[in-house]
N, C-alpha and C. Protein backbone atom coordinates (compact mmCIF):
# COMPACT_ATOMS: atom_id res chain seq x y z
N UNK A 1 18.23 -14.32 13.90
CA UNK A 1 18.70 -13.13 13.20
C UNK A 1 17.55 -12.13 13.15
N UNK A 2 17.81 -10.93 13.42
CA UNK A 2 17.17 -10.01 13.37
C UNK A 2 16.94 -8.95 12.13
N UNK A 3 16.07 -9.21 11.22
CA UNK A 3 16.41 -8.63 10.03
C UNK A 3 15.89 -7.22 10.14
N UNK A 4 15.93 -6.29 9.10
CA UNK A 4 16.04 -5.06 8.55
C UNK A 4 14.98 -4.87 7.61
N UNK A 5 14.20 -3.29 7.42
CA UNK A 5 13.85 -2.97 6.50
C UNK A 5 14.04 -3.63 5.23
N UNK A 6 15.83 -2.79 4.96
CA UNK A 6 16.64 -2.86 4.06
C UNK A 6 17.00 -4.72 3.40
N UNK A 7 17.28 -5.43 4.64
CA UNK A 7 17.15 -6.84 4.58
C UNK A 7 15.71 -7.02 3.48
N UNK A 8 14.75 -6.86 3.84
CA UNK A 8 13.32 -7.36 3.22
C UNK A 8 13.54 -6.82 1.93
N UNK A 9 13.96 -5.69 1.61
CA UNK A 9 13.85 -4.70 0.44
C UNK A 9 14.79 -5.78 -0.75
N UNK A 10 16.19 -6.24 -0.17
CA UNK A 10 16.46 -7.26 -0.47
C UNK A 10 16.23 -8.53 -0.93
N UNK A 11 15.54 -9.01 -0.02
CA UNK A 11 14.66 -10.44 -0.31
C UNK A 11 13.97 -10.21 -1.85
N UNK A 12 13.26 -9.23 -1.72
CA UNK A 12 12.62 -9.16 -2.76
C UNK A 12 12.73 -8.90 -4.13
N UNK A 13 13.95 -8.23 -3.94
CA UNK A 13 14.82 -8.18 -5.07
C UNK A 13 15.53 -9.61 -5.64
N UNK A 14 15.57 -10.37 -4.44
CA UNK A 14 16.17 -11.27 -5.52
C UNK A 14 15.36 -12.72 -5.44
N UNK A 15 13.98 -12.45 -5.12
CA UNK A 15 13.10 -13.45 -5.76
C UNK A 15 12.70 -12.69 -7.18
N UNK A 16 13.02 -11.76 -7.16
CA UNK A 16 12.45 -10.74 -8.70
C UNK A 16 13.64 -11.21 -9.72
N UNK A 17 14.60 -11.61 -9.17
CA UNK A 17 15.76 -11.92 -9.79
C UNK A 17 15.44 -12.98 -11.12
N UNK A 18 16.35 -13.04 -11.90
CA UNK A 18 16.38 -14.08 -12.88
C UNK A 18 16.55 -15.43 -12.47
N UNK A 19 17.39 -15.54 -11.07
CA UNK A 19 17.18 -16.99 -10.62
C UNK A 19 16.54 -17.20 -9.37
N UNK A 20 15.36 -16.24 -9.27
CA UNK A 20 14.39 -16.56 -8.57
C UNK A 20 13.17 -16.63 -8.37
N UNK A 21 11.96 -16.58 -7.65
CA UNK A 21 11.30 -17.23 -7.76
C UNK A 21 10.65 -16.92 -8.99
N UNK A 22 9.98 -18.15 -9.39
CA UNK A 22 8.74 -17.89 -11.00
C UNK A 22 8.04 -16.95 -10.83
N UNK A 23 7.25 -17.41 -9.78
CA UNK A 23 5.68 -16.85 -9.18
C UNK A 23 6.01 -15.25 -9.00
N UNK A 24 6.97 -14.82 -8.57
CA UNK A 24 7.37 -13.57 -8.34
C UNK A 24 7.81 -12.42 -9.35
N UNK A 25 8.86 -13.59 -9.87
CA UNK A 25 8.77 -12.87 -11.11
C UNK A 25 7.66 -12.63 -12.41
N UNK A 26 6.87 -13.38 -12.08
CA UNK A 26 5.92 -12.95 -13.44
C UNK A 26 4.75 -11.98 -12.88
N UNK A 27 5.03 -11.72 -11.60
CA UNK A 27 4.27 -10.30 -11.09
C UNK A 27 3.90 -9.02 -11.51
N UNK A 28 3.05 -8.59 -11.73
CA UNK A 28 2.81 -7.08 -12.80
C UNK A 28 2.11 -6.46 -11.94
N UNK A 29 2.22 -4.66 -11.92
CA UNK A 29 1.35 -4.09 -11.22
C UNK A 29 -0.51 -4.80 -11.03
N UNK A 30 -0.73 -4.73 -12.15
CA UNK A 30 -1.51 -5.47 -12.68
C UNK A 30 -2.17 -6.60 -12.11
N UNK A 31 -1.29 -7.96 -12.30
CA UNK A 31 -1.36 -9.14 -11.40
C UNK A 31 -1.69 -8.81 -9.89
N UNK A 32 -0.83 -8.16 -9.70
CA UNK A 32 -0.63 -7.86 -8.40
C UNK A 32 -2.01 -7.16 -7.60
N UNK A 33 -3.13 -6.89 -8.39
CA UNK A 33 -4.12 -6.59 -7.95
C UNK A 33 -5.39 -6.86 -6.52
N UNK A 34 -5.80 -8.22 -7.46
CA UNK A 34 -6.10 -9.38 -6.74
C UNK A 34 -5.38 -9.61 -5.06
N UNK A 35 -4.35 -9.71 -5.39
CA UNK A 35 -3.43 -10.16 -4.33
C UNK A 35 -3.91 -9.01 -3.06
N UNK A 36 -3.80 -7.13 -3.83
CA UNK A 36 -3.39 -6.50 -2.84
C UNK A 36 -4.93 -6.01 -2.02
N UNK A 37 -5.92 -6.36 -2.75
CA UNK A 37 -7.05 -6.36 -2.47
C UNK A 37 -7.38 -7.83 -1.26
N UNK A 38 -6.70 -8.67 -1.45
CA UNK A 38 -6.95 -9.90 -0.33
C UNK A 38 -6.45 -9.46 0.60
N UNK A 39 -5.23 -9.22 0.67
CA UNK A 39 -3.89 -8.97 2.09
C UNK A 39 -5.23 -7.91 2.96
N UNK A 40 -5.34 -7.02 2.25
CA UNK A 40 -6.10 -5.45 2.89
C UNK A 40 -6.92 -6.29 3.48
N UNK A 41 -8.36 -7.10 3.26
CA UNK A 41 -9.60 -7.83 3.37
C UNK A 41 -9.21 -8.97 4.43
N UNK A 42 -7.40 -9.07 4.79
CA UNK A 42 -7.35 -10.44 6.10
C UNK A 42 -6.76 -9.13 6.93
N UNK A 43 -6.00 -8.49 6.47
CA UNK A 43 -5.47 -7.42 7.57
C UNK A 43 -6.80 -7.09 8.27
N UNK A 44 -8.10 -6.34 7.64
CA UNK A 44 -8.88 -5.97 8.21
C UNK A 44 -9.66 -6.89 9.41
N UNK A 45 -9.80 -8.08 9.02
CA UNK A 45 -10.26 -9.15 9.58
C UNK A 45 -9.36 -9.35 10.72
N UNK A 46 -8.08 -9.33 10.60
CA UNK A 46 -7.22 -9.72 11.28
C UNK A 46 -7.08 -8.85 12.75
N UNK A 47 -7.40 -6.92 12.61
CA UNK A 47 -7.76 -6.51 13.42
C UNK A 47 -8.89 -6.93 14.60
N UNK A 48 -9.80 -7.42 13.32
CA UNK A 48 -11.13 -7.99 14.44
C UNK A 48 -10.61 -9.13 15.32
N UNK A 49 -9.97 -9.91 14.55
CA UNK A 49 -9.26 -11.30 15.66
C UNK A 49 -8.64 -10.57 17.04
N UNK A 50 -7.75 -10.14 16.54
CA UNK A 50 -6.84 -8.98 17.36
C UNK A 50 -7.87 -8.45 18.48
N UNK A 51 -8.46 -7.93 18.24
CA UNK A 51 -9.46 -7.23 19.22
C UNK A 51 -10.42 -8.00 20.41
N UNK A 52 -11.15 -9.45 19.26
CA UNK A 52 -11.45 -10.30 19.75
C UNK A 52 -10.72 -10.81 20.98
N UNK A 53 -10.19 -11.37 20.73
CA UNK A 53 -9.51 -12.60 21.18
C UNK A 53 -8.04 -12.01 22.09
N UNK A 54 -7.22 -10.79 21.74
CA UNK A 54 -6.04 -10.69 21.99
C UNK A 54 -4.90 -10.84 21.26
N UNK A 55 -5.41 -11.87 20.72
CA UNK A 55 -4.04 -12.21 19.92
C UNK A 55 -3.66 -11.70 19.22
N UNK A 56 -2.18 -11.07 19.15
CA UNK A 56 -1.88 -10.52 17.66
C UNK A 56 -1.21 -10.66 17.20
N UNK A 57 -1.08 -12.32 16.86
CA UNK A 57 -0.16 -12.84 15.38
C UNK A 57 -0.22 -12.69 14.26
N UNK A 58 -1.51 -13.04 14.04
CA UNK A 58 -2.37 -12.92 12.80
C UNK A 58 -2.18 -11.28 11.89
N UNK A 59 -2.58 -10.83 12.82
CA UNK A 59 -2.47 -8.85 12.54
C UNK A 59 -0.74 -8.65 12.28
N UNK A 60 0.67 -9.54 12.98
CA UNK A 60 1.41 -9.19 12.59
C UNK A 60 1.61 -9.54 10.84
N UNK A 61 1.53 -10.77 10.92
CA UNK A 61 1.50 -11.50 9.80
C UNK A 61 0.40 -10.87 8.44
N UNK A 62 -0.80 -10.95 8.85
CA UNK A 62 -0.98 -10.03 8.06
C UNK A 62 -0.51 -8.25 7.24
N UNK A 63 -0.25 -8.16 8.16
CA UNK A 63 0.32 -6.36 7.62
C UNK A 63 1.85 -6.74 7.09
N UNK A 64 2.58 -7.90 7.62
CA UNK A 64 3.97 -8.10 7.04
C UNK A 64 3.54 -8.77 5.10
N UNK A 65 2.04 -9.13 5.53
CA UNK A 65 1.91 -9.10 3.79
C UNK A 65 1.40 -8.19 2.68
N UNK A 66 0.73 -7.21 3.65
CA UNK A 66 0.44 -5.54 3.04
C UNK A 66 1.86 -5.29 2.97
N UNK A 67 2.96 -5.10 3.81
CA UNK A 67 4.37 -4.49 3.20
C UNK A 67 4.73 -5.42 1.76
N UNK A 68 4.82 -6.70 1.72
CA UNK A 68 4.76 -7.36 1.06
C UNK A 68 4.41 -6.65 -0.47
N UNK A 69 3.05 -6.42 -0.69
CA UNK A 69 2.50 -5.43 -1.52
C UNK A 69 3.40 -4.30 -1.73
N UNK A 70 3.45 -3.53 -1.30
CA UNK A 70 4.13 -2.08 -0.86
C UNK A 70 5.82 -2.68 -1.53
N UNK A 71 6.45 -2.93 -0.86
CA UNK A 71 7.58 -3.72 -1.62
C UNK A 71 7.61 -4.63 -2.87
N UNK A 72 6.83 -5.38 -2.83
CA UNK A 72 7.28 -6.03 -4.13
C UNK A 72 6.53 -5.10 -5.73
N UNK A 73 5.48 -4.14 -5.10
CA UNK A 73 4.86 -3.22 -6.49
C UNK A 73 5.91 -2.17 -6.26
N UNK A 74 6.38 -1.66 -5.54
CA UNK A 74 7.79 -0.70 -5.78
C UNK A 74 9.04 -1.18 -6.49
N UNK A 75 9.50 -2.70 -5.93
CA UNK A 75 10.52 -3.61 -6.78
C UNK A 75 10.35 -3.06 -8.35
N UNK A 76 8.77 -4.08 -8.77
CA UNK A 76 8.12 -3.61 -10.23
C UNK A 76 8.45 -2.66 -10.70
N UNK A 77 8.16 -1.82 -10.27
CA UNK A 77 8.46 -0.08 -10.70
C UNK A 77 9.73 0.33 -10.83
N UNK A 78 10.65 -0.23 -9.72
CA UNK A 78 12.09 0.44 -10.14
C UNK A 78 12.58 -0.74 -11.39
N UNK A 79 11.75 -1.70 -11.17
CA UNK A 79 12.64 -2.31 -12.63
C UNK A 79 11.96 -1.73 -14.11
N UNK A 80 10.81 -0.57 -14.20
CA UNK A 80 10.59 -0.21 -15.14
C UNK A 80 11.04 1.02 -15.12
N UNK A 81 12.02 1.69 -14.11
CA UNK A 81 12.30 2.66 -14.17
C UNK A 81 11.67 3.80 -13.77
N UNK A 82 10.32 3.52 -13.01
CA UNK A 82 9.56 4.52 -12.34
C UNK A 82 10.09 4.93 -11.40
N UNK A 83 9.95 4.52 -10.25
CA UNK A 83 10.15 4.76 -9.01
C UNK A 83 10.93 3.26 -7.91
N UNK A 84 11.46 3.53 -7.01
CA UNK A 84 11.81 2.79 -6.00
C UNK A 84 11.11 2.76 -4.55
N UNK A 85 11.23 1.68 -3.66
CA UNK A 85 10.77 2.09 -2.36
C UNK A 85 11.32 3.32 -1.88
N UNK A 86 12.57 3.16 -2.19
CA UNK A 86 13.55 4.87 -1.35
C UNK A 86 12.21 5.94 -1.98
N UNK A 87 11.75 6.21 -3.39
CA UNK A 87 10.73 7.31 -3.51
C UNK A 87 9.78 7.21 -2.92
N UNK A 88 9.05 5.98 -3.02
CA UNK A 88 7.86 5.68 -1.67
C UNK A 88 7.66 6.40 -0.33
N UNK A 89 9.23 5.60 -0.02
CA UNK A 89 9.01 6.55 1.57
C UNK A 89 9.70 7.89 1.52
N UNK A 90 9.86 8.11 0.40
CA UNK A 90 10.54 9.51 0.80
C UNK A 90 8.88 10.78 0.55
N UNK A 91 8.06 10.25 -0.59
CA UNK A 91 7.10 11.10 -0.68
C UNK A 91 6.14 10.45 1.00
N UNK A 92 6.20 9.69 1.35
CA UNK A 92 5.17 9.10 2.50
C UNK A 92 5.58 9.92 3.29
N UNK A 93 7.03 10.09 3.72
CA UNK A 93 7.17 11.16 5.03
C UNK A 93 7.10 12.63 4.54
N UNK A 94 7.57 12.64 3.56
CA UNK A 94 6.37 14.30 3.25
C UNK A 94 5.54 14.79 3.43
N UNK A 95 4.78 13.70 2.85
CA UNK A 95 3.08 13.75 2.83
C UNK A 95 2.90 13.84 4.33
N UNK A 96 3.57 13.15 5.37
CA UNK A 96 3.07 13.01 6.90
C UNK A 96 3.68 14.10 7.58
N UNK A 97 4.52 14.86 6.93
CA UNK A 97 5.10 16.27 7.57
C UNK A 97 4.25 17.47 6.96
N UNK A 98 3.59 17.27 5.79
CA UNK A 98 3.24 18.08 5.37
C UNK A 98 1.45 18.85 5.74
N UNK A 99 1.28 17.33 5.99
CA UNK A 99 -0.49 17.01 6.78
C UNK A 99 -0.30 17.23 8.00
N UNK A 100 0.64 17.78 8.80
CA UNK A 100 0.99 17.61 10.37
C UNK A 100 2.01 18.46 11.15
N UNK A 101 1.29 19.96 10.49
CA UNK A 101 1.80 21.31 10.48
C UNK A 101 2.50 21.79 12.04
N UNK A 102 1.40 20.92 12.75
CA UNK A 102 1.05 20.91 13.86
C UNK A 102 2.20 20.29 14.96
N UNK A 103 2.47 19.48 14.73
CA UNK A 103 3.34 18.70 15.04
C UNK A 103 4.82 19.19 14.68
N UNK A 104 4.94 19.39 13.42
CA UNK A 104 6.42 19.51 12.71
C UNK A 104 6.95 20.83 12.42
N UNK A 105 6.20 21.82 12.90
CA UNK A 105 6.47 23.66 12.69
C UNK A 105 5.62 24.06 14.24
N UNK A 106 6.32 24.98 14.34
CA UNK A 106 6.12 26.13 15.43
C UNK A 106 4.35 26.15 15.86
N UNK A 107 4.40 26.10 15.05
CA UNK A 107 2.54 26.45 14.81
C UNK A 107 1.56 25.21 15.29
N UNK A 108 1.24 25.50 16.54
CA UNK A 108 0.68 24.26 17.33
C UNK A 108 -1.09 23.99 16.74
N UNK A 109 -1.27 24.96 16.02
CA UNK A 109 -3.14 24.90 15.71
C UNK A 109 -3.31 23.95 14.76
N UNK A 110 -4.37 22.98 14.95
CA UNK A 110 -4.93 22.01 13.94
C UNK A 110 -4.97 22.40 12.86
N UNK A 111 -4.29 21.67 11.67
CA UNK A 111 -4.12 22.58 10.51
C UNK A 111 -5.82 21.94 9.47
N UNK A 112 -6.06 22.89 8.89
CA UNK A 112 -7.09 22.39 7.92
C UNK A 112 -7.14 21.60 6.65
N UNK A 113 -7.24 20.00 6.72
CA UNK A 113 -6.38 18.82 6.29
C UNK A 113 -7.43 19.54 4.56
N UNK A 114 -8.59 19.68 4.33
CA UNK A 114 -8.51 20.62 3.29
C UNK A 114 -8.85 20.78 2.86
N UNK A 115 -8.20 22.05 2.98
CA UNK A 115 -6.81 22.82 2.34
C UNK A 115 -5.52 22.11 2.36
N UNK A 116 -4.62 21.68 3.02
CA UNK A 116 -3.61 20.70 2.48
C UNK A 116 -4.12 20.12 1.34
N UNK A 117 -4.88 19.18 1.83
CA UNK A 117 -5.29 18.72 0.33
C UNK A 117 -5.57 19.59 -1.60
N UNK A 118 -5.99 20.43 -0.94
CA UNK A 118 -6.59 21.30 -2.12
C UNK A 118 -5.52 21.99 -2.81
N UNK A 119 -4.40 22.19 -1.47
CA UNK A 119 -3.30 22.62 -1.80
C UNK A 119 -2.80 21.72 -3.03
N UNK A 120 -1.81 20.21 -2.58
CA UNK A 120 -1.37 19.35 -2.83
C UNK A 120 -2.17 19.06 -4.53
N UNK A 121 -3.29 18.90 -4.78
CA UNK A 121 -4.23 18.95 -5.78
C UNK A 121 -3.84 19.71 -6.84
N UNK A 122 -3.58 21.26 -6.11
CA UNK A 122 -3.71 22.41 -6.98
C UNK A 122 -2.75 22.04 -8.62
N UNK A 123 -1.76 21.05 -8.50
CA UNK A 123 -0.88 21.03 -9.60
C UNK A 123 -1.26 20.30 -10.73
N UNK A 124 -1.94 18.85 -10.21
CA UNK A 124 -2.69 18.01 -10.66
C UNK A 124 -3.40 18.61 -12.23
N UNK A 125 -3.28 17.91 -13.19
CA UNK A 125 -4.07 18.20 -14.57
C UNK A 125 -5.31 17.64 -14.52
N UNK A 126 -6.55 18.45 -14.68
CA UNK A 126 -7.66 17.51 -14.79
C UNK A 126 -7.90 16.68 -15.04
N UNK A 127 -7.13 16.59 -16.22
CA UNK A 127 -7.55 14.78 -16.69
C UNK A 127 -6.63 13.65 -16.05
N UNK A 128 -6.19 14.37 -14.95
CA UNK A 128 -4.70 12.88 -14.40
C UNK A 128 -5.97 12.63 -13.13
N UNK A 129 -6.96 13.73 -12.49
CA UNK A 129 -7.82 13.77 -11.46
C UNK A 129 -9.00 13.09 -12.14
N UNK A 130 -9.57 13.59 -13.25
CA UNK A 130 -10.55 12.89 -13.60
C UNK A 130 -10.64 11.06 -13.58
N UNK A 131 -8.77 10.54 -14.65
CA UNK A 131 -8.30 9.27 -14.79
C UNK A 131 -8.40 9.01 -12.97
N UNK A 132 -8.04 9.55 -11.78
CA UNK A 132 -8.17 8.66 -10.87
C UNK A 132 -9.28 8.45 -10.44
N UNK A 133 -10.22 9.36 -10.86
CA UNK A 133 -11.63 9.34 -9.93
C UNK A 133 -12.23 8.35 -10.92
N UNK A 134 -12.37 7.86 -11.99
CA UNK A 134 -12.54 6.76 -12.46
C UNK A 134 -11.81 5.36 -12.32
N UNK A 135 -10.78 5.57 -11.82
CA UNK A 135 -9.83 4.31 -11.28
C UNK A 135 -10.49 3.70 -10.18
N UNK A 136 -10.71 4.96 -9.39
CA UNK A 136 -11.37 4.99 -8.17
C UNK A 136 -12.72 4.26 -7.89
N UNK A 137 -13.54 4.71 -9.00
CA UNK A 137 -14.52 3.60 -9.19
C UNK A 137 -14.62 2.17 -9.80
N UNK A 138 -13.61 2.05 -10.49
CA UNK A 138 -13.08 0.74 -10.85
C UNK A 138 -12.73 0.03 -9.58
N UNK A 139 -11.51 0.76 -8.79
CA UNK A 139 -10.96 -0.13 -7.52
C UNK A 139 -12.17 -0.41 -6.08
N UNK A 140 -13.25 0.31 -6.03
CA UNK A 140 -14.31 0.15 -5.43
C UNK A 140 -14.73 -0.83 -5.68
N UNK A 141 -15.48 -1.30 -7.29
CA UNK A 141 -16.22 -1.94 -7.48
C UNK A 141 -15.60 -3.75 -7.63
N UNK A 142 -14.16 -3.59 -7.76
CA UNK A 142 -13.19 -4.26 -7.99
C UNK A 142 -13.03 -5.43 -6.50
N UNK A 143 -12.89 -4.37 -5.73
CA UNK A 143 -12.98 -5.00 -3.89
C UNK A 143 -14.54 -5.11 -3.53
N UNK A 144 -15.84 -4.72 -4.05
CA UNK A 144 -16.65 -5.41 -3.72
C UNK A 144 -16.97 -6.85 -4.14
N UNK A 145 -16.63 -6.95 -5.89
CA UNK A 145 -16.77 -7.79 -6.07
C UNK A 145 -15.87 -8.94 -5.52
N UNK A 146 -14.27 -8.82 -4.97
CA UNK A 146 -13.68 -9.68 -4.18
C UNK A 146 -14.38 -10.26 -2.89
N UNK A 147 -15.18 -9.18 -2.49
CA UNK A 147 -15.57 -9.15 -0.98
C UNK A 147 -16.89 -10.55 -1.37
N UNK A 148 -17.66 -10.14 -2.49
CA UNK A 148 -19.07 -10.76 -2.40
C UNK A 148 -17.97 -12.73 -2.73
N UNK A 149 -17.32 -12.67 -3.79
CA UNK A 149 -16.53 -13.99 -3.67
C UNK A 149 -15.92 -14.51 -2.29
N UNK A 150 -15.31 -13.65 -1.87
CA UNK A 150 -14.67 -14.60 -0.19
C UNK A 150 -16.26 -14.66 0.43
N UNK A 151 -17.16 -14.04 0.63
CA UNK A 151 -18.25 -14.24 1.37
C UNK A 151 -19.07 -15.68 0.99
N UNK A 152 -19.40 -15.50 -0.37
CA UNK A 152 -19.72 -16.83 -1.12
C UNK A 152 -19.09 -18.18 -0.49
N UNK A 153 -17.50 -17.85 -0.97
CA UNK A 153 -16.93 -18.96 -0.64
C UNK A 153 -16.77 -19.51 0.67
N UNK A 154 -16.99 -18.73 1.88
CA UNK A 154 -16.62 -19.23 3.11
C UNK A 154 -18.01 -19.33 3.82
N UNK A 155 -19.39 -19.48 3.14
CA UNK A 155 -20.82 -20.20 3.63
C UNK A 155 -20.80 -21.65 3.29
């Protein structure tokens, strides 16, 4: 069987379910941290195999567990009423039409990514920019310290 997006979007919904899995369900943005910081740290690795060697199982498998991420922290969200994957990808292909002037309007000249940006920014409240640029240093210091543990652990 050949499954679907929509198929997976599924799955996950109903391990989130009440009669499914534990482990899944007791998932929190939160929890979910850890996790999305590993997937990223074998994906990356997984390129190097890939490159190495040829093979690219590993690299599939890995990035099918970055979606993994991507889906099951969107699940989360639409069950708190934030957002859904449908908003996900609906702001993702924005964002990629909107960065890619070039491509998607008349106007063939490299656009100046920014300004897009600065644009996109302009609405932003200082303190929602300030709260990420401190997140930002949290999630830095967050994946080094993952990085220095898998290093530890695999000497």
């Amino acid at each position: 069987m050949k499954y679907s997006f929509e198929d997976y979007v599924e799955i996950i919904k109903k391990l989130r379910a009440p009669d499914g899995c534990p482990w899944d369900r007791a998932q929190t943005h939160e929890s979910l941290k850890p996790c999305m910081i590993n997937e990223t740290v074998e994906a990356l690795a997984a390129i190097d195999v890939w490159r190495e060697t040829g093979d690219d199982s590993n690299l599939c498998e890995e990035l099918g567990d970055m979606l993994l991420q991507v889906v099951l922290q969107s699940q989360i969200a639409a069950e708190e009423g934030l957002f859904d994957i449908s908003d996900v990808l609906q702001a993702a292909c924005e964002k990629m039409i909107r960065r890619h002037p070039h491509v998607f309007t008349e106007n063939k000249e490299l656009p100046d990514w920014d300004a897009i940006k600065r644009a996109e920014k302009a609405h932003i409240p200082p303190e929602v920019e300030e709260a990420k640029r401190r997140a930002l240093e949290r999630a830095q210091k967050d994946m080094i310290r993952h990085l220095e543990n898998v290093t530890a652990h695999s000497n």
